[in-house]
PDB file of N, CA and C in Angstrom:
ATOM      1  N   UNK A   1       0.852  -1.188   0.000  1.00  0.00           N
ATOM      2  CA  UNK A   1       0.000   0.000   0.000  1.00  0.00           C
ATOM      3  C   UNK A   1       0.888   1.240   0.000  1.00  0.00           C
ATOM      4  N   UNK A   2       0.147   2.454  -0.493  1.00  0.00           N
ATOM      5  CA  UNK A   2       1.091   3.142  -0.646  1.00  0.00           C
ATOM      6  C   UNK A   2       0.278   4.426   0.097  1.00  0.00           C
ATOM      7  N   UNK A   3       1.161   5.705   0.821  1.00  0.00           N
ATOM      8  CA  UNK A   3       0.877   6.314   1.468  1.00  0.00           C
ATOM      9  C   UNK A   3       0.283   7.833   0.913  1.00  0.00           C
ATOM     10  N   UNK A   4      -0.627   8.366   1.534  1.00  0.00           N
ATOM     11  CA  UNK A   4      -0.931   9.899   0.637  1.00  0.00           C
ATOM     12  C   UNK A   4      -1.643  10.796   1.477  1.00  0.00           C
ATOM     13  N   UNK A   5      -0.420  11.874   1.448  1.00  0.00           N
ATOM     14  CA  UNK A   5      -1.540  12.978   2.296  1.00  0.00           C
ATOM     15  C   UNK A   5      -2.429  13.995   1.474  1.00  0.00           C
ATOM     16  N   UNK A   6      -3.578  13.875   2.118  1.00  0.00           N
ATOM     17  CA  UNK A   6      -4.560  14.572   1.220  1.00  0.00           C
ATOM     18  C   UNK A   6      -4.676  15.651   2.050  1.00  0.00           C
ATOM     19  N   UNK A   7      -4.621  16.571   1.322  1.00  0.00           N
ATOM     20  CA  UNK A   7      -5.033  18.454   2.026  1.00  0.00           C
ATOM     21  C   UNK A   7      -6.521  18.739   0.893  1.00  0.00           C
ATOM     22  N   UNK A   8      -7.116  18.906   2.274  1.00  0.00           N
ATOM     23  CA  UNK A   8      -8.865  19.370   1.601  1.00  0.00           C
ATOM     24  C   UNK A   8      -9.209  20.569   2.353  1.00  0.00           C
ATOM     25  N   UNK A   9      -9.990  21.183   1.124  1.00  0.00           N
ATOM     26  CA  UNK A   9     -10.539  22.645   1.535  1.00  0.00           C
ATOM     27  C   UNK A   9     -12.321  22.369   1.277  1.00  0.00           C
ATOM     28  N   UNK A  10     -13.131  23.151   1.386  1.00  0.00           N
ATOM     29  CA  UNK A  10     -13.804  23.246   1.819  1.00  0.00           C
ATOM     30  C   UNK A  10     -14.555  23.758   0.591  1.00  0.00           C
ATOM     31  N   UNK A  11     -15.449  23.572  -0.388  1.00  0.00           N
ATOM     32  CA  UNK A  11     -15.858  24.941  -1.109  1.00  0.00           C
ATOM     33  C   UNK A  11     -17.247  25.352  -0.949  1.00  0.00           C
ATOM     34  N   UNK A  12     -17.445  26.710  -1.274  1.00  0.00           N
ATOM     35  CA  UNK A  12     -18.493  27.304  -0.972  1.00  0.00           C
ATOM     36  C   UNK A  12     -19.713  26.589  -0.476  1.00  0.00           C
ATOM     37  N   UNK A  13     -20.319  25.457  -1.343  1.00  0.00           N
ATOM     38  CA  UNK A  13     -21.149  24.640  -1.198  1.00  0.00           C
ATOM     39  C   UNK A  13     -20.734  23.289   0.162  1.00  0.00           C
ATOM     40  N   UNK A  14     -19.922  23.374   0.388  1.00  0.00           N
ATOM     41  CA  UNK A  14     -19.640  22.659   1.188  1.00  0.00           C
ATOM     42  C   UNK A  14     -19.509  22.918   2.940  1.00  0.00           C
ATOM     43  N   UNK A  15     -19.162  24.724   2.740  1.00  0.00           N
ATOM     44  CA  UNK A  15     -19.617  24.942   4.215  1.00  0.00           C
ATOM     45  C   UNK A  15     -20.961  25.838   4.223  1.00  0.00           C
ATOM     46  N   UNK A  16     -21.367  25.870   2.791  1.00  0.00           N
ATOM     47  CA  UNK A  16     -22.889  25.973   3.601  1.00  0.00           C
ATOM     48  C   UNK A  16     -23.540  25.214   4.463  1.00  0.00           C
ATOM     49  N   UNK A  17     -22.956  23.662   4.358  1.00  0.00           N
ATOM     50  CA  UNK A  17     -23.908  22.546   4.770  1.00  0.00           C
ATOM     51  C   UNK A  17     -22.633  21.957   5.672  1.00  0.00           C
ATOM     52  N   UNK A  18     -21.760  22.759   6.404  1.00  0.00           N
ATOM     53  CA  UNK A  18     -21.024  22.186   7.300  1.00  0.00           C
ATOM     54  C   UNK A  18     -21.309  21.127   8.485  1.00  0.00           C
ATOM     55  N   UNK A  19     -22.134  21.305   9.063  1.00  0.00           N
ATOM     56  CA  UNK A  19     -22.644  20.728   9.985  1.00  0.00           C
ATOM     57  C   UNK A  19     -23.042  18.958   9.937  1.00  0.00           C
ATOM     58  N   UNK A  20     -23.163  18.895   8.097  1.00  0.00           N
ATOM     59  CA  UNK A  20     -22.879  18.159   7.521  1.00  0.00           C
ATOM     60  C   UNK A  20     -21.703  16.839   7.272  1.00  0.00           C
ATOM     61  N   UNK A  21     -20.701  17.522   7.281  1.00  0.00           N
ATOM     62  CA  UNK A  21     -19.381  17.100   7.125  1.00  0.00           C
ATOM     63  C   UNK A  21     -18.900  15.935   8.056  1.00  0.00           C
ATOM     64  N   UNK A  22     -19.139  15.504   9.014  1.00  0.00           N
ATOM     65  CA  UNK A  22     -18.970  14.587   9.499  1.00  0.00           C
ATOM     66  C   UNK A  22     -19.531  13.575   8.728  1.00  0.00           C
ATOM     67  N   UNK A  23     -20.975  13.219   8.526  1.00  0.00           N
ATOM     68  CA  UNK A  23     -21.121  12.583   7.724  1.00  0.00           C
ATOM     69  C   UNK A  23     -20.720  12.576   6.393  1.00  0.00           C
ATOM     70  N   UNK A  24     -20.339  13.115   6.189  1.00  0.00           N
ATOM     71  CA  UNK A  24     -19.353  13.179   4.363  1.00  0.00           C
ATOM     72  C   UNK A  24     -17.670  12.164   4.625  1.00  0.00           C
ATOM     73  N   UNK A  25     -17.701  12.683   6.030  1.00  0.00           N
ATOM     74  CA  UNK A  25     -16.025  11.992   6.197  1.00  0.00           C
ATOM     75  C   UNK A  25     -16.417  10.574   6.064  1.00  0.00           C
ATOM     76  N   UNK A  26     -17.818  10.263   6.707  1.00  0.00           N
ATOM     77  CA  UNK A  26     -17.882   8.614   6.956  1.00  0.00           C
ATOM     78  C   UNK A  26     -18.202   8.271   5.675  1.00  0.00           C
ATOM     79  N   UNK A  27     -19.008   9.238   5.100  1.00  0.00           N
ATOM     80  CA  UNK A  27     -18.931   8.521   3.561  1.00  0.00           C
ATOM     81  C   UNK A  27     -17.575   8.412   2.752  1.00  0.00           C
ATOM     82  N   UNK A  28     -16.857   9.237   2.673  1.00  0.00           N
ATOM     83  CA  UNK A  28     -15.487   9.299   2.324  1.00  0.00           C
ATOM     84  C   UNK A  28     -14.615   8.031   2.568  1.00  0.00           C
ATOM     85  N   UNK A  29     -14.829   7.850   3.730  1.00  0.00           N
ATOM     86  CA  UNK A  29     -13.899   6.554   4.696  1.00  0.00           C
ATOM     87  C   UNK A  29     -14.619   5.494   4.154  1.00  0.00           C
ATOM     88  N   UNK A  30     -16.138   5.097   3.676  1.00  0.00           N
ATOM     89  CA  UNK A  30     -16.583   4.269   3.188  1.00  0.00           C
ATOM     90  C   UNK A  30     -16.420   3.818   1.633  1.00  0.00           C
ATOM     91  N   UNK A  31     -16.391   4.763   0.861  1.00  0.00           N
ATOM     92  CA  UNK A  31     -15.795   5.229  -0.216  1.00  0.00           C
ATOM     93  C   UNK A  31     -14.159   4.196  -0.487  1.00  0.00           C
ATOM     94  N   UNK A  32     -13.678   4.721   0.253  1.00  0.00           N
ATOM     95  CA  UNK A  32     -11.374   4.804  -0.335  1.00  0.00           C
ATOM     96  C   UNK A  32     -11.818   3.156   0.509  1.00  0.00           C
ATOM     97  N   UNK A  33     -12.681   2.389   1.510  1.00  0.00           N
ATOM     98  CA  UNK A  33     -12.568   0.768   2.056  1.00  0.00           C
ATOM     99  C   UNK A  33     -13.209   0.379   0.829  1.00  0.00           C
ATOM    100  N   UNK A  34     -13.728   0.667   0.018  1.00  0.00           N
ATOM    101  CA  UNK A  34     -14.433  -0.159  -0.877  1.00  0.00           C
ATOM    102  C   UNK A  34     -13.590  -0.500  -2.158  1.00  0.00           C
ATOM    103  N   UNK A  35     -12.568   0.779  -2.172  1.00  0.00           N
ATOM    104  CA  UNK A  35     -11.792   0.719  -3.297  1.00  0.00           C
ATOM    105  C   UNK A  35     -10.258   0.545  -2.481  1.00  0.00           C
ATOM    106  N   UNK A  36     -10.448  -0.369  -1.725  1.00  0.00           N
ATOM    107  CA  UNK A  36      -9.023  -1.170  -1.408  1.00  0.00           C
ATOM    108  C   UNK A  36      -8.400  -0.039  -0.357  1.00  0.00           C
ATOM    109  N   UNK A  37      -8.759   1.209   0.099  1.00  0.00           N
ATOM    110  CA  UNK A  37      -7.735   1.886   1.061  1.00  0.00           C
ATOM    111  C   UNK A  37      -8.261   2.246   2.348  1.00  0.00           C
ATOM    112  N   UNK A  38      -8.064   3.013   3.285  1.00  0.00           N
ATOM    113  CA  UNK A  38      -8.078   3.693   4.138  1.00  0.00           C
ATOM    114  C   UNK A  38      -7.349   4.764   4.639  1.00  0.00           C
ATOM    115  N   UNK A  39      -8.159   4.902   5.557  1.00  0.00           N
ATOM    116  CA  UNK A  39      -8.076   6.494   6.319  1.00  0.00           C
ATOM    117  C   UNK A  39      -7.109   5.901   7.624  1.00  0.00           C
ATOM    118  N   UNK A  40      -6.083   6.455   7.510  1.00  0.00           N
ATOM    119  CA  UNK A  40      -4.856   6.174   8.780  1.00  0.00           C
ATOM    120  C   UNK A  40      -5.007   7.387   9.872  1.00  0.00           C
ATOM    121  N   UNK A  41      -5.104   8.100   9.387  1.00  0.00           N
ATOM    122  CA  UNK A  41      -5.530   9.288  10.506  1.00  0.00           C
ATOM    123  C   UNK A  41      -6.036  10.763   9.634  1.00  0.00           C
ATOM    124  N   UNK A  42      -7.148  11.349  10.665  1.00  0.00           N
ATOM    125  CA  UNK A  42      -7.311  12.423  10.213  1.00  0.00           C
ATOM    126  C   UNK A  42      -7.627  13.777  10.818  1.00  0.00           C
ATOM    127  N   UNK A  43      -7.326  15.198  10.757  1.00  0.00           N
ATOM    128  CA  UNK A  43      -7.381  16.362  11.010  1.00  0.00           C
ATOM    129  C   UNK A  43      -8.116  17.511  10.317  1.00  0.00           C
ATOM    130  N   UNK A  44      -8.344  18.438  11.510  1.00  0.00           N
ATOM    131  CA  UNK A  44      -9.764  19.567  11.202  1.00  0.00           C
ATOM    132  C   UNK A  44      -7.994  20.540  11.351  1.00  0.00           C
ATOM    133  N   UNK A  45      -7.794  21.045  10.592  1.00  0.00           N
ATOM    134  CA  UNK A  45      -6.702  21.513  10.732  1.00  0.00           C
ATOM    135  C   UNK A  45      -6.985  23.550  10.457  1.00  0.00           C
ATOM    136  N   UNK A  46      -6.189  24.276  10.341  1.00  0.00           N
ATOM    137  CA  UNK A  46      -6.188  25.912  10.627  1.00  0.00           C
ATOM    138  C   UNK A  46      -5.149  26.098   9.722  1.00  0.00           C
ATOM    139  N   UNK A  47      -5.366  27.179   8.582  1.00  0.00           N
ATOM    140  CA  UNK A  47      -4.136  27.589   7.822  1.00  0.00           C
ATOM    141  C   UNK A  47      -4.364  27.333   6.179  1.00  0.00           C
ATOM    142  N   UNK A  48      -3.447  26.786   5.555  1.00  0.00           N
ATOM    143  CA  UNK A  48      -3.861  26.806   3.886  1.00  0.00           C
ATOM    144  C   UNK A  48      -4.883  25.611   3.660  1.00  0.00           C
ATOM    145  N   UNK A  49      -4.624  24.663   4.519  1.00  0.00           N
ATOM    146  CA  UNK A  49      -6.110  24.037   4.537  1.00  0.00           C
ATOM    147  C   UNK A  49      -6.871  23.762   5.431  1.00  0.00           C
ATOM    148  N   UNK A  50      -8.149  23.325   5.352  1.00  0.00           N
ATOM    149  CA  UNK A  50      -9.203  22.932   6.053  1.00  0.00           C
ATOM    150  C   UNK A  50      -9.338  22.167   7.013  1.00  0.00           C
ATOM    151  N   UNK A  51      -8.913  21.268   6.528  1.00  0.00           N
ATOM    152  CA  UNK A  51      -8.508  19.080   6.910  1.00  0.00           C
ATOM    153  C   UNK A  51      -7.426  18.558   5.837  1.00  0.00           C
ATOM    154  N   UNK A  52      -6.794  17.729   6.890  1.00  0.00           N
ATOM    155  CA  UNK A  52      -5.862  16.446   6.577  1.00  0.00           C
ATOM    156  C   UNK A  52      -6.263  15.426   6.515  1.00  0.00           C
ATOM    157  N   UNK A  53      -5.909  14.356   5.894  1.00  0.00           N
ATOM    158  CA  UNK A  53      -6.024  13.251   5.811  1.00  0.00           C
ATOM    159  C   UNK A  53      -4.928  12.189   5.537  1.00  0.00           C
ATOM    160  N   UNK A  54      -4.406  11.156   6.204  1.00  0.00           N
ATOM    161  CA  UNK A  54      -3.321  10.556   5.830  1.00  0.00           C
ATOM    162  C   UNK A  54      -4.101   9.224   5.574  1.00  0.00           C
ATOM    163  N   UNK A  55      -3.698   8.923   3.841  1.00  0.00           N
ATOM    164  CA  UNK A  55      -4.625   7.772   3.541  1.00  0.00           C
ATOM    165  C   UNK A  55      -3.648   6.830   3.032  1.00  0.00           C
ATOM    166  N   UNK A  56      -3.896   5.647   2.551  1.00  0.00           N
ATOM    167  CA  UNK A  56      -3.405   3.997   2.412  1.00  0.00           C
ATOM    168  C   UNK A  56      -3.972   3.794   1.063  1.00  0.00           C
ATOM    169  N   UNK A  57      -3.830   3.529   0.072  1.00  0.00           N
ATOM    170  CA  UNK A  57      -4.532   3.045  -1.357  1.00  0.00           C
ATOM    171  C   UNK A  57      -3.505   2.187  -2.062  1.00  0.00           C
ATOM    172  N   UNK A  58      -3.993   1.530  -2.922  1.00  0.00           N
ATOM    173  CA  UNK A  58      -3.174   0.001  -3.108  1.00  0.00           C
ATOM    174  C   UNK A  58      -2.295   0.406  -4.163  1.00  0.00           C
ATOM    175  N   UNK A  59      -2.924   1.490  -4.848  1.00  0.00           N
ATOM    176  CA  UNK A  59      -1.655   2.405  -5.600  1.00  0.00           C
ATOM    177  C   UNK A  59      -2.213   3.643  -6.466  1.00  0.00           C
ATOM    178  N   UNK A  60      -1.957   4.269  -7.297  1.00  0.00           N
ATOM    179  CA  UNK A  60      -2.116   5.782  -7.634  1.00  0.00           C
ATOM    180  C   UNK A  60      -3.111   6.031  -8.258  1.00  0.00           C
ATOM    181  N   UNK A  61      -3.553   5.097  -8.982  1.00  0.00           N
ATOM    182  CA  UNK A  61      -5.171   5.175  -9.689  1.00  0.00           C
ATOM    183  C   UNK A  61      -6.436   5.179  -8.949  1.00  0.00           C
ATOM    184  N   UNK A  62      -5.874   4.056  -7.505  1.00  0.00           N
ATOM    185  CA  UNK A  62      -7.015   4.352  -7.153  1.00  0.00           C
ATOM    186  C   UNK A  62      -7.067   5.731  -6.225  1.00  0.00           C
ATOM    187  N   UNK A  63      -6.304   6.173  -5.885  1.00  0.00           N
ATOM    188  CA  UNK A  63      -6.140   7.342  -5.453  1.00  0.00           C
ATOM    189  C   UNK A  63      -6.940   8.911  -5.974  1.00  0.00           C
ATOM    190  N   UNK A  64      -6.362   8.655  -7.212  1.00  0.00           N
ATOM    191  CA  UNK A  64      -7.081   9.761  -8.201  1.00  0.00           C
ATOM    192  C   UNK A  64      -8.719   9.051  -8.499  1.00  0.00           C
ATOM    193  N   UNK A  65      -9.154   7.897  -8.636  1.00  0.00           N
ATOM    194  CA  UNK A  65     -10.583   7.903  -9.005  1.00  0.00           C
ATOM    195  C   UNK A  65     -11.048   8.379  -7.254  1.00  0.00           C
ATOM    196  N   UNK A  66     -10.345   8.135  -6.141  1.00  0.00           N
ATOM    197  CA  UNK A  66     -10.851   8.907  -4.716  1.00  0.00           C
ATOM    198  C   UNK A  66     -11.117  10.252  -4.793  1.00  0.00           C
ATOM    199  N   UNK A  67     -10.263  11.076  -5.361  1.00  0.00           N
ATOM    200  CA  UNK A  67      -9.894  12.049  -5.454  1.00  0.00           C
ATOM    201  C   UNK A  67     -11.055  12.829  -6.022  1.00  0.00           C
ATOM    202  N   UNK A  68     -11.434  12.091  -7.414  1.00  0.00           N
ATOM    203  CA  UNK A  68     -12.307  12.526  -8.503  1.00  0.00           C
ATOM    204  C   UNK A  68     -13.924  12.337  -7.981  1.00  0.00           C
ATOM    205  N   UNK A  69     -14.064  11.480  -7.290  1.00  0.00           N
ATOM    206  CA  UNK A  69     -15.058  10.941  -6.582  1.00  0.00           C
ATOM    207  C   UNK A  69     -15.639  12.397  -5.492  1.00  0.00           C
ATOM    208  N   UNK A  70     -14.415  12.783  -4.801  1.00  0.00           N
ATOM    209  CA  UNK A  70     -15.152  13.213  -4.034  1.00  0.00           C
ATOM    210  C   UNK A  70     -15.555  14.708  -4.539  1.00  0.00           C
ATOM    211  N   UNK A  71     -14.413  15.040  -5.417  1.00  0.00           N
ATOM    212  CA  UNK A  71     -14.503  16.410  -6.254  1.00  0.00           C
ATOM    213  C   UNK A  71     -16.177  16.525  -6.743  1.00  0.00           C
ATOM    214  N   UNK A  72     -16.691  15.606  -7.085  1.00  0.00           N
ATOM    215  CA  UNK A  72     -17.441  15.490  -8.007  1.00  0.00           C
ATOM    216  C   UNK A  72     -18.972  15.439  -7.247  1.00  0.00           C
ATOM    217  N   UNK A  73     -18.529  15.988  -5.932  1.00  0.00           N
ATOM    218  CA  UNK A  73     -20.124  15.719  -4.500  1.00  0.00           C
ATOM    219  C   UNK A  73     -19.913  17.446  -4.768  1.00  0.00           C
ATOM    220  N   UNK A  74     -18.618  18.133  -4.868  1.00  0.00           N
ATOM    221  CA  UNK A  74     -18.632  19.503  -4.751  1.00  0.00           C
ATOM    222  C   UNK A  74     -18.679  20.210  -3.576  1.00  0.00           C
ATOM    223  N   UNK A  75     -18.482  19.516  -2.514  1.00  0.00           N
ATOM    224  CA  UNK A  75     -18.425  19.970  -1.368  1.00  0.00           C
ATOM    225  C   UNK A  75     -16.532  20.101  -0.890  1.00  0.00           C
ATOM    226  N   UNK A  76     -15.923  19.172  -1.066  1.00  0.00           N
ATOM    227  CA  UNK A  76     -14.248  19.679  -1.161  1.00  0.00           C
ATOM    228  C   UNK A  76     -13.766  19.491  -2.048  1.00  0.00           C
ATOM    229  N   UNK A  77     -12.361  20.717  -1.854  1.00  0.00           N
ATOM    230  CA  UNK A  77     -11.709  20.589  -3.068  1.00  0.00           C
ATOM    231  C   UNK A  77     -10.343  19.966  -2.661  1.00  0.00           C
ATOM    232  N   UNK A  78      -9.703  18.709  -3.136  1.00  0.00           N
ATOM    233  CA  UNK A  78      -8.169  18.354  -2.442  1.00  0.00           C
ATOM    234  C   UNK A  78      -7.452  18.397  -3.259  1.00  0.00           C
ATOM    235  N   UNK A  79      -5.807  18.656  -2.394  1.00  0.00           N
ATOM    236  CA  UNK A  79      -4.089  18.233  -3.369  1.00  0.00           C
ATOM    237  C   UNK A  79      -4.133  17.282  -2.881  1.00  0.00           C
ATOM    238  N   UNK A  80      -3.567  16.356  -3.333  1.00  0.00           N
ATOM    239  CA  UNK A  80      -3.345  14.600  -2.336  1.00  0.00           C
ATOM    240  C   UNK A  80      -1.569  14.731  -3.334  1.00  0.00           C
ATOM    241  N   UNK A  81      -0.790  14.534  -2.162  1.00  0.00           N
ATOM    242  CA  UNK A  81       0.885  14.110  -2.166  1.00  0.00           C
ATOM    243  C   UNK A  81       1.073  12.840  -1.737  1.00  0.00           C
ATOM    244  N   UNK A  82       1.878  12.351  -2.632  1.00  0.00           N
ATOM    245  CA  UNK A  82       2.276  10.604  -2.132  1.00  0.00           C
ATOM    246  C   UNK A  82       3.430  10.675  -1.288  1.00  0.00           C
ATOM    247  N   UNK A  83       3.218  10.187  -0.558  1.00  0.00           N
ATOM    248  CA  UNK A  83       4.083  10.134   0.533  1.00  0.00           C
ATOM    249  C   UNK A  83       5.447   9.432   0.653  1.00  0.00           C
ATOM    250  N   UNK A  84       6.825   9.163   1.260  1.00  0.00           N
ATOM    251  CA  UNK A  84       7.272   8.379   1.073  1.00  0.00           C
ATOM    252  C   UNK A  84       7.874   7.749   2.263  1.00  0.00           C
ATOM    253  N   UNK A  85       7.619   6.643   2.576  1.00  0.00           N
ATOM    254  CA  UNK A  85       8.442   6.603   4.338  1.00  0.00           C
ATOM    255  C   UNK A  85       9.905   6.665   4.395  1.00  0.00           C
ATOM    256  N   UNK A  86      10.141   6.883   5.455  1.00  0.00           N
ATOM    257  CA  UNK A  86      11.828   7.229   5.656  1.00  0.00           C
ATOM    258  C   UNK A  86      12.547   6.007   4.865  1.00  0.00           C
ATOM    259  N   UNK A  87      12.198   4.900   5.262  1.00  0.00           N
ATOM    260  CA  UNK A  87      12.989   3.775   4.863  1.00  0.00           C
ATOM    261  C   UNK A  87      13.180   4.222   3.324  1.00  0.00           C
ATOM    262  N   UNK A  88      12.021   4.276   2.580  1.00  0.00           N
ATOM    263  CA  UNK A  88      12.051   4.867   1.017  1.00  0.00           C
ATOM    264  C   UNK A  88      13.049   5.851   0.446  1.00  0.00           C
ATOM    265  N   UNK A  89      12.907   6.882   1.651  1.00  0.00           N
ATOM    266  CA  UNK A  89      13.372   8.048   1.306  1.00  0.00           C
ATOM    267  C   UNK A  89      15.294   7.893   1.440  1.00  0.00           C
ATOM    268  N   UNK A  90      15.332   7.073   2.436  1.00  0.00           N
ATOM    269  CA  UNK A  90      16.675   6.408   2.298  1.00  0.00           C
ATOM    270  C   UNK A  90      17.283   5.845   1.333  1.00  0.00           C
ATOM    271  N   UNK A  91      16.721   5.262   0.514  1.00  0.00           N
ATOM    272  CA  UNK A  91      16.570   4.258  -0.538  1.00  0.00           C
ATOM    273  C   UNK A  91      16.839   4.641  -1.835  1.00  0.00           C
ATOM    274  N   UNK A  92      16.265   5.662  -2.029  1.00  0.00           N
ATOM    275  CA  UNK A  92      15.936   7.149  -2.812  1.00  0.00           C
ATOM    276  C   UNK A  92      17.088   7.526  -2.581  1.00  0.00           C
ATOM    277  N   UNK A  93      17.537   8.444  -1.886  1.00  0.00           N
ATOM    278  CA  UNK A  93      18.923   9.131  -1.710  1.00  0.00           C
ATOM    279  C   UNK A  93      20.077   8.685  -1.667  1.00  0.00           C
ATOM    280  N   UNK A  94      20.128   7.527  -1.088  1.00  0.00           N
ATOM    281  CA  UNK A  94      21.089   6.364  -1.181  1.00  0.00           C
ATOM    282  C   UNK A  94      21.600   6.167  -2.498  1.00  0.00           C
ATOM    283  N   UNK A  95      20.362   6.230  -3.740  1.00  0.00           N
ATOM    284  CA  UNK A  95      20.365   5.410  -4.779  1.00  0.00           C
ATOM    285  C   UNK A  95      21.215   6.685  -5.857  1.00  0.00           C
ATOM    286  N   UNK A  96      21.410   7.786  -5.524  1.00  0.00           N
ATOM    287  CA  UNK A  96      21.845   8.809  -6.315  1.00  0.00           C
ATOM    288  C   UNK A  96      23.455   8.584  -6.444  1.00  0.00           C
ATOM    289  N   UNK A  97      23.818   7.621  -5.887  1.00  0.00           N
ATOM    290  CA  UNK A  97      25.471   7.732  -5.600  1.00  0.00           C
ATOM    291  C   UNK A  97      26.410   8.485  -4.781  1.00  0.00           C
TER     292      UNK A  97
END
């Protein structure tokens, strides 16, 4: 599995009906288990975005049909970054010579 932090904002239509949003997360979380991933942890966060999300998906496609999925309710808008764990990132840098 591979790792991805998703930064989500909020759009217009989406904090009209804030109060809402909890249930959107569980749909969300129901959503990325059906298509092989999960939700590892998540945050109501302050600053360039809204909420965090650190998610699990079996690899990058399904990521982006998550992505597209949720774009497409119109209530958030996300960047999702793939993540890389240290061990990787070792691996990676190591590998430059």
């Amino acid at each position: 599995m591979s790792t991805y932090i998703v930064l989500v904002n909020w759009t217009d239509q989406g904090m009209k009906a804030v109060s809402d949003s909890p249930k959107r997360l569980d749909a969300a979380r129901k959503l990325l288990a059906d298509m092989g991933g999960t939700f590892r942890e998540f945050y109501l966060t302050m600053g360039d975005a809204d909420m965090v999300a650190v998610c699990e998906a079996p690899d990058d496609a399904v990521m982006a049909r998550f992505g597209l999925k949720l774009a497409m309710g119109g209530n958030v808008r996300t960047r999702t970054l793939k993540a890389f764990p240290e061990a990787a990132y070792r691996e990676i840098i190591n590998s430059l010579g």
